[in-house]
Protein backbone atom coordinates (compact mmCIF):
# COMPACT_ATOMS: atom_id res chain seq x y z
CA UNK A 1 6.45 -21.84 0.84
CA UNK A 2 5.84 -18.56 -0.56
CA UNK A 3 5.15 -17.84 -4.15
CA UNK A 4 7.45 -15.15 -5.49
CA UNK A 5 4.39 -12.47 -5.67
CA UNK A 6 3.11 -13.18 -2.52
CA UNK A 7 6.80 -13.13 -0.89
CA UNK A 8 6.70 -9.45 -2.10
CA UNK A 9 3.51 -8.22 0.42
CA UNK A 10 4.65 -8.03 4.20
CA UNK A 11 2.81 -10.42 6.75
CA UNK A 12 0.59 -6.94 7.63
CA UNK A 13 -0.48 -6.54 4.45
CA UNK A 14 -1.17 -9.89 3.51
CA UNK A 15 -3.27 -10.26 6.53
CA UNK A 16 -5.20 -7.29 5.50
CA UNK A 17 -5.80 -8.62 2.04
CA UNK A 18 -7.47 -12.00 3.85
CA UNK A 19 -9.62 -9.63 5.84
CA UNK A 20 -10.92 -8.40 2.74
CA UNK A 21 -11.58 -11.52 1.44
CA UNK A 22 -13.46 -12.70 4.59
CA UNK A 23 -15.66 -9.05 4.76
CA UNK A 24 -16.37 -9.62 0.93
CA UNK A 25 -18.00 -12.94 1.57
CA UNK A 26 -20.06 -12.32 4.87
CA UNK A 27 -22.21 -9.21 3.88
CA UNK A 28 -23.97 -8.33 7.20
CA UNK A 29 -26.50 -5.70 8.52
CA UNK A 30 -25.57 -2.12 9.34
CA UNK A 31 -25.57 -3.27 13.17
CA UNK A 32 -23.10 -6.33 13.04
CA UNK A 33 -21.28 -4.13 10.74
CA UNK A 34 -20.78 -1.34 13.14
CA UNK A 35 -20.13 -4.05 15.78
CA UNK A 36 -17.24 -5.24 14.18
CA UNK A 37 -15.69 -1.82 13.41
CA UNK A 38 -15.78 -1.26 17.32
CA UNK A 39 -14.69 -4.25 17.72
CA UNK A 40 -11.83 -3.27 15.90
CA UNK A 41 -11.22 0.07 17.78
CA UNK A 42 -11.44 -1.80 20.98
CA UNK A 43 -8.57 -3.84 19.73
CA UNK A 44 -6.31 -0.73 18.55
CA UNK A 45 -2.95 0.27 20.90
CA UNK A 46 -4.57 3.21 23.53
CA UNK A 47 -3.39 6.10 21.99
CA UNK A 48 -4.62 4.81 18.14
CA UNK A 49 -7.84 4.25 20.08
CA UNK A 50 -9.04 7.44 21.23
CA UNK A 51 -8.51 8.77 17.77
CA UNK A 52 -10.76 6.04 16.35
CA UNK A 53 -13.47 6.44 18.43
CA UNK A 54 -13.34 9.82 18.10
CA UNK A 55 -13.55 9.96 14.38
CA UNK A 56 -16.34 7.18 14.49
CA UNK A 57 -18.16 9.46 16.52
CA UNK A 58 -17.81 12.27 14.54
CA UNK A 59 -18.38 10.46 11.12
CA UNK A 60 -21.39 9.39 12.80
CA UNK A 61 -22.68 12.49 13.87
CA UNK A 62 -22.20 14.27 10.73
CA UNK A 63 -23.06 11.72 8.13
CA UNK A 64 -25.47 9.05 9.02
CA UNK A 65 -25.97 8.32 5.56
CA UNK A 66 -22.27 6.03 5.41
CA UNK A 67 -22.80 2.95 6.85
CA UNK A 68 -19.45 1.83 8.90
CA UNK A 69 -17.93 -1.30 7.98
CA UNK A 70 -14.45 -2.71 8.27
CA UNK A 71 -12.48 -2.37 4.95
CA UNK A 72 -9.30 -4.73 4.99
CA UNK A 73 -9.99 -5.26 8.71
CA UNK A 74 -9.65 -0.70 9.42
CA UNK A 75 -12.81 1.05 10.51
CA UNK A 76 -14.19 2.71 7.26
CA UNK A 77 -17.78 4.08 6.27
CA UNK A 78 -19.51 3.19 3.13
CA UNK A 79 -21.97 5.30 0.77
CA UNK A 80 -24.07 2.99 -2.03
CA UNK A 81 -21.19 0.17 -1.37
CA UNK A 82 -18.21 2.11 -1.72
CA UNK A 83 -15.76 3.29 0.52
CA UNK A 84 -16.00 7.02 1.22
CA UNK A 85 -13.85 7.69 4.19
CA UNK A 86 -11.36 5.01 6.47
CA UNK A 87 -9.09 5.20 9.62
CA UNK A 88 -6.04 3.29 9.64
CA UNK A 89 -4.38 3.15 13.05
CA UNK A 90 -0.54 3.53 13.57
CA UNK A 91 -0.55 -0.25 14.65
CA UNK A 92 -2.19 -1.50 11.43
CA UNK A 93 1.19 -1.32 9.18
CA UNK A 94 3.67 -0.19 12.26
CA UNK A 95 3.77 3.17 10.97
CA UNK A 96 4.50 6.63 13.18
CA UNK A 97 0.53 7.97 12.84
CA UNK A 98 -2.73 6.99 12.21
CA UNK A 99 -4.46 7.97 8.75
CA UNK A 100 -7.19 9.26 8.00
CA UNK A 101 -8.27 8.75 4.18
CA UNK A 102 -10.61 9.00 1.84
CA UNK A 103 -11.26 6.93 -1.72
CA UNK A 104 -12.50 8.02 -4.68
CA UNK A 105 -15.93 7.50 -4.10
CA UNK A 106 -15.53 10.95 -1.90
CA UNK A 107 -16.73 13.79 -2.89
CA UNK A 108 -13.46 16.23 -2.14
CA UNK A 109 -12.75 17.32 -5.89
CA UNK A 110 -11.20 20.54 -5.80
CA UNK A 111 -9.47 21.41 -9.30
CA UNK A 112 -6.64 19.13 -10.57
CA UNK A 113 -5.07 17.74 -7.16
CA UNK A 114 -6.40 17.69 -4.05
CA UNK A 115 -5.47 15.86 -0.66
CA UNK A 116 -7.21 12.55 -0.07
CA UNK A 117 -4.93 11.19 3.21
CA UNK A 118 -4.12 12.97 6.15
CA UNK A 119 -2.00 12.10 9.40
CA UNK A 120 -3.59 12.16 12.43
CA UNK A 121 -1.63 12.27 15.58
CA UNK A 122 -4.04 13.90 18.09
CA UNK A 123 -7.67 15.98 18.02
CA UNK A 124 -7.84 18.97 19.31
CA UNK A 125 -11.56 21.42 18.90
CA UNK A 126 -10.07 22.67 15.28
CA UNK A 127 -8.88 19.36 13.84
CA UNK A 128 -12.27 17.69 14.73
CA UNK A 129 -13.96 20.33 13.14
CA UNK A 130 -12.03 19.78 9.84
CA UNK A 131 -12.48 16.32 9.79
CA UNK A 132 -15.89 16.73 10.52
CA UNK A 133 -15.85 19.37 7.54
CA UNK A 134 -14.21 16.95 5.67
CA UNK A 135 -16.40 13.74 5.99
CA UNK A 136 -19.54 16.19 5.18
CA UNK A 137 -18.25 17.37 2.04
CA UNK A 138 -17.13 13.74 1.46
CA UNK A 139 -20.43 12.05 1.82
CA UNK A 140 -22.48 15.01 -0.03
């Protein structure tokens, strides 16, 4: 039986917050890391997949510095430990798009409010370039 707080969290999210627990407790190296976050994309819905990979590639090519990990079981890249930028695909919480976001740790200050999720439902020559934008400024 469920206790009353945990009755409150759907079976998605509560899944997510065991992922954590397991990717807290088996710190790997940057390859088995990376390994699992494809193995991840590999494992998205078709359409949620060719965004991933795309942004992994892209993330990759313009900052090398953030390590990819998985972060509650999504694809997300890492800078000193912390999160800096993650993909969440559509599938993930049965929601319309996939989102791209980025945590605090990001360096995307810009006055007092600026954007820190976006959706993403397809990549075209000028959205990869602003998410490449973005990740570059984020990782600075």
């Amino acid at each position: 039986m469920a206790s009353e707080s945990t009755a409150k969290f759907s079976a998605a999210e509560r899944a997510a917050m065991k992922e954590r627990a397991r990717e807290l407790k088996g710190e790997q190296t940057r390859a088995a890391n990376e390994a699992l976050v494809l193995e991840k994309i590999a494992a998205m819905a078709p359409a949620d997949k060719v965004l991933a990979e795309r942004v992994h590639t892209i993330v990759k090519d313009v900052a090398q510095q953030l390590e990819p990990k998985t972060w509650y079981g999504m694809q997300a890249y890492f800078k000193d430990g912390k999160v800096v930028v993650f993909f969440q695909d559509a599938g993930k919480f049965q929601t319309r798009f996939c989102t791209l976001g980025f945590q605090d740790a990001a360096n995307l200050d810009d006055g007092k409010m600026w954007p820190t999720s976006f959706a993403v439902i397809g990549l075209d020559k000028a959205t990869e370039k602003r998410i490449a934008d973005l990740v570059l400024q984020a990782a600075s």
